[in-house]
Structure formats: structure tokens, C-alpha cells
Protein backbone atom coordinates (compact mmCIF):
# COMPACT_ATOMS: atom_id res chain seq x y z
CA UNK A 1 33.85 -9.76 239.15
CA UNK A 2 33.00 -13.73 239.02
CA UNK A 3 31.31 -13.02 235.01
CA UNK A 4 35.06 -11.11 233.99
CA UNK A 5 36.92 -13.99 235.94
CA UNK A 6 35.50 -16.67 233.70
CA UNK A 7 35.81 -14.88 230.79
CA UNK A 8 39.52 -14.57 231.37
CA UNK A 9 39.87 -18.31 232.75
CA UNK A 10 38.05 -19.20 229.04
CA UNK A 11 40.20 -16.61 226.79
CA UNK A 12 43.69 -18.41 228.77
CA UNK A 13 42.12 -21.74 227.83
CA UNK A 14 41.30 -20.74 224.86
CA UNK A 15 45.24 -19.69 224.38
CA UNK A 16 46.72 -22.53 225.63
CA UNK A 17 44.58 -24.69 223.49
CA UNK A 18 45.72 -22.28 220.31
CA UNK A 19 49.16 -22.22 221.93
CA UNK A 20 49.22 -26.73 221.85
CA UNK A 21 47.96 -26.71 218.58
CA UNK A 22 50.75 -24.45 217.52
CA UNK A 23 53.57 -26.07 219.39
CA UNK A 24 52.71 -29.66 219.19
CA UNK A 25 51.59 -29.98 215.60
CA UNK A 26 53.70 -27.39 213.00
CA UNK A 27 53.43 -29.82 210.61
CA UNK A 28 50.43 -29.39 209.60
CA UNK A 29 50.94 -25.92 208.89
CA UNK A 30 54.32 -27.18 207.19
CA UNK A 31 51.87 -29.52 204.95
CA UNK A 32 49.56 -26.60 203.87
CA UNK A 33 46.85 -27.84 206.47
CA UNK A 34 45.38 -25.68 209.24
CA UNK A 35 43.66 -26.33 212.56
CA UNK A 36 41.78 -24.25 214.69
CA UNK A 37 39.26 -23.89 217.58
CA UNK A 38 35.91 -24.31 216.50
CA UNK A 39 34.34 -24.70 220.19
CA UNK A 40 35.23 -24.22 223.67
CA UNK A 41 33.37 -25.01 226.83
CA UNK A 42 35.83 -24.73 230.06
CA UNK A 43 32.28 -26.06 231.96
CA UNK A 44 32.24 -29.49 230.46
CA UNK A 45 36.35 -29.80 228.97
CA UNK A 46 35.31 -30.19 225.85
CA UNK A 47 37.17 -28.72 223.19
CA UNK A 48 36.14 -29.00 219.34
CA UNK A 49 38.88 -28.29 216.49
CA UNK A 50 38.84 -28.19 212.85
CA UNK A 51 41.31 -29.34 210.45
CA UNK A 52 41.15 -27.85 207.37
CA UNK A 53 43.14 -27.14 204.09
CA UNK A 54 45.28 -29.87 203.00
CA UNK A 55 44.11 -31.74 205.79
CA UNK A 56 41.02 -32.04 204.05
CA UNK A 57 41.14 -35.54 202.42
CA UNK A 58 44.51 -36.33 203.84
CA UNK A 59 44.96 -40.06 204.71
CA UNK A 60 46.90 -39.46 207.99
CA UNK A 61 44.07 -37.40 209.55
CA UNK A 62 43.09 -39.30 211.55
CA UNK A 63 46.36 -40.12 213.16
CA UNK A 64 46.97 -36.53 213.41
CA UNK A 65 43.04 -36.52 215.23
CA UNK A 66 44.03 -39.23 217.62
CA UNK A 67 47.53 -37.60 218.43
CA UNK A 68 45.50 -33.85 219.57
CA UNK A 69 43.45 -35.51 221.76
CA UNK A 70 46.01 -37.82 223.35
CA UNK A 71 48.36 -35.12 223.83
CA UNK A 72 46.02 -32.09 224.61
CA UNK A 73 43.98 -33.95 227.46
CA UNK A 74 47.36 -34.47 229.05
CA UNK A 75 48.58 -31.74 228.73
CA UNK A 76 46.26 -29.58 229.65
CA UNK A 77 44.26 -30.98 232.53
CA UNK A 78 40.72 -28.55 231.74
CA UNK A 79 40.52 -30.50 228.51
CA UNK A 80 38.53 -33.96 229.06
CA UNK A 81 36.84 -34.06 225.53
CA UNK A 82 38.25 -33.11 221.93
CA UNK A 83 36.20 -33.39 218.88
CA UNK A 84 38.17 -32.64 215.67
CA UNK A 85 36.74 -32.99 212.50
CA UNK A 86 38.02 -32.46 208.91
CA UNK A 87 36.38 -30.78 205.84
CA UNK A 88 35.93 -33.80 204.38
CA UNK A 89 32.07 -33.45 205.39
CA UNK A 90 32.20 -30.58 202.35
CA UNK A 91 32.92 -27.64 204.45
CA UNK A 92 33.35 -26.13 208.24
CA UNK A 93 29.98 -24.33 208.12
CA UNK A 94 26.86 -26.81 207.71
CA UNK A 95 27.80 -30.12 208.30
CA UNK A 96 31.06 -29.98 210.45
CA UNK A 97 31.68 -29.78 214.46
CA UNK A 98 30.29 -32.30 216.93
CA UNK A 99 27.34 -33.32 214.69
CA UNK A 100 29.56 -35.01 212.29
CA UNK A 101 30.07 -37.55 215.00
CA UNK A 102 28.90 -40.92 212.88
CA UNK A 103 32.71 -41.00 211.33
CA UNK A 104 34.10 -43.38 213.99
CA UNK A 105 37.10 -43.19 215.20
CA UNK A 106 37.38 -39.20 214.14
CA UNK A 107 35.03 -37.94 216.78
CA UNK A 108 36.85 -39.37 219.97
CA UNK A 109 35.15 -41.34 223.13
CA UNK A 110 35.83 -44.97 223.43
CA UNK A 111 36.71 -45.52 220.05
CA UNK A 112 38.33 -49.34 220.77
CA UNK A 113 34.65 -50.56 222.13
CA UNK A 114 33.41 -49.70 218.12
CA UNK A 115 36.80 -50.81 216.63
CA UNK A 116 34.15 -52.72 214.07
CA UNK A 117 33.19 -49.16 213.02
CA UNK A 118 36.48 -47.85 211.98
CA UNK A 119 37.14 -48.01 208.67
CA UNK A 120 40.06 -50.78 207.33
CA UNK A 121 42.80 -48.92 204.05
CA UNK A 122 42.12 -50.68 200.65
CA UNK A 123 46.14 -51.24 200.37
């Protein structure tokens, strides 16, 4: 019973994560952008999404980044890590996820100690 009792406790996470996403950020949807649950591991927290579509490119991105992972670790207290990422990398399947971690401020942790890192708009 333990094996079927995690894999429910990670399918509900799973859903309430999906759920968030859903409730919390229709505008990206609204903007012809989607995000979704790359990565899940209820062990560690850590949760990694992907933005893609019209989010792809978008200069608010990473505002939208910041504002899932300030709002989802509140909000749901299993979640200690999110990763997002964007397709800006050139797609989902080779280069995206929690590899794609060199783009500062887009792949979470302490992002004011390497404020340095994150990049400054032209205008």
C-alpha cells in the first residue's frame, strides 16, 4: 500500500501544481503562452515548469518566472524549489529543464547574492 500511497500523494501534487498554474496565471494562456509541468519530485519540493509559446522570447518572462515561484512555494507548502525555464534555449526537448540553469535570475535560488549576473534592458 505505501508504493500506491505515494503515487497518489505525487498525482495530487502534481494537480495542485497544474491547478496554481491554472488559477494564478490565465494570462498567459490569454497571451497565447503556455506553461506546464516538466518535473516533479514530492521527495526534494522541487518542481520544474516550462513556459512555452508566446512566452518564448517574451520580455516579461521573467517576471512571470519570479511571480510562480513566489506564489507557488507559498502556496503550496510541498513546493521548496521551482525551476521554470522558457524556449528561448531553442526548444523544451534538448537544452531546456534544470540544465539551462546559467540564465540567472530564470532558474531560481538566491538570485539577489548574483544580482551582477542578471541581465540590465537596453531601454
Amino acid at each position: 500500500m505505501m508504493s500506491t500511497d505515494t503515487e497518489s500523494d505525487q498525482q495530487t501534487l502534481e494537480d495542485r501544481v497544474g491547478n496554481f498554474l491554472r488559477r494564478n496565471f490565465p494570462q498567459i494562456q490569454m497571451h497565447g503562452g503556455n506553461a506546464a509541468v516538466q518535473d516533479l519530485d514530492p521527495e526534494t519540493g522541487e518542481v520544474t515548469i516550462a513556459l512555452g509559446g508566446a512566452c518564448s522570447g517574451c520580455g516579461i518572462s521573467p517576471m512571470t518566472i519570479q511571480a510562480i515561484k513566489s506564489r507557488m512555494t507559498e502556496e503550496i507548502p510541498e513546493i521548496e524549489t521551482v525551476h521554470a525555464s522558457t524556449g528561448m534555449d531553442g526548444g523544451m526537448g534538448g537544452m531546456g529543464g534544470p540544465a539551462a540553469s546559467r540564465g540567472g535570475d530564470i532558474d531560481g535560488g538566491e538570485a539577489e547574492e548574483s544580482s551582477e549576473e542578471t541581465p540590465d534592458a537596453p531601454f
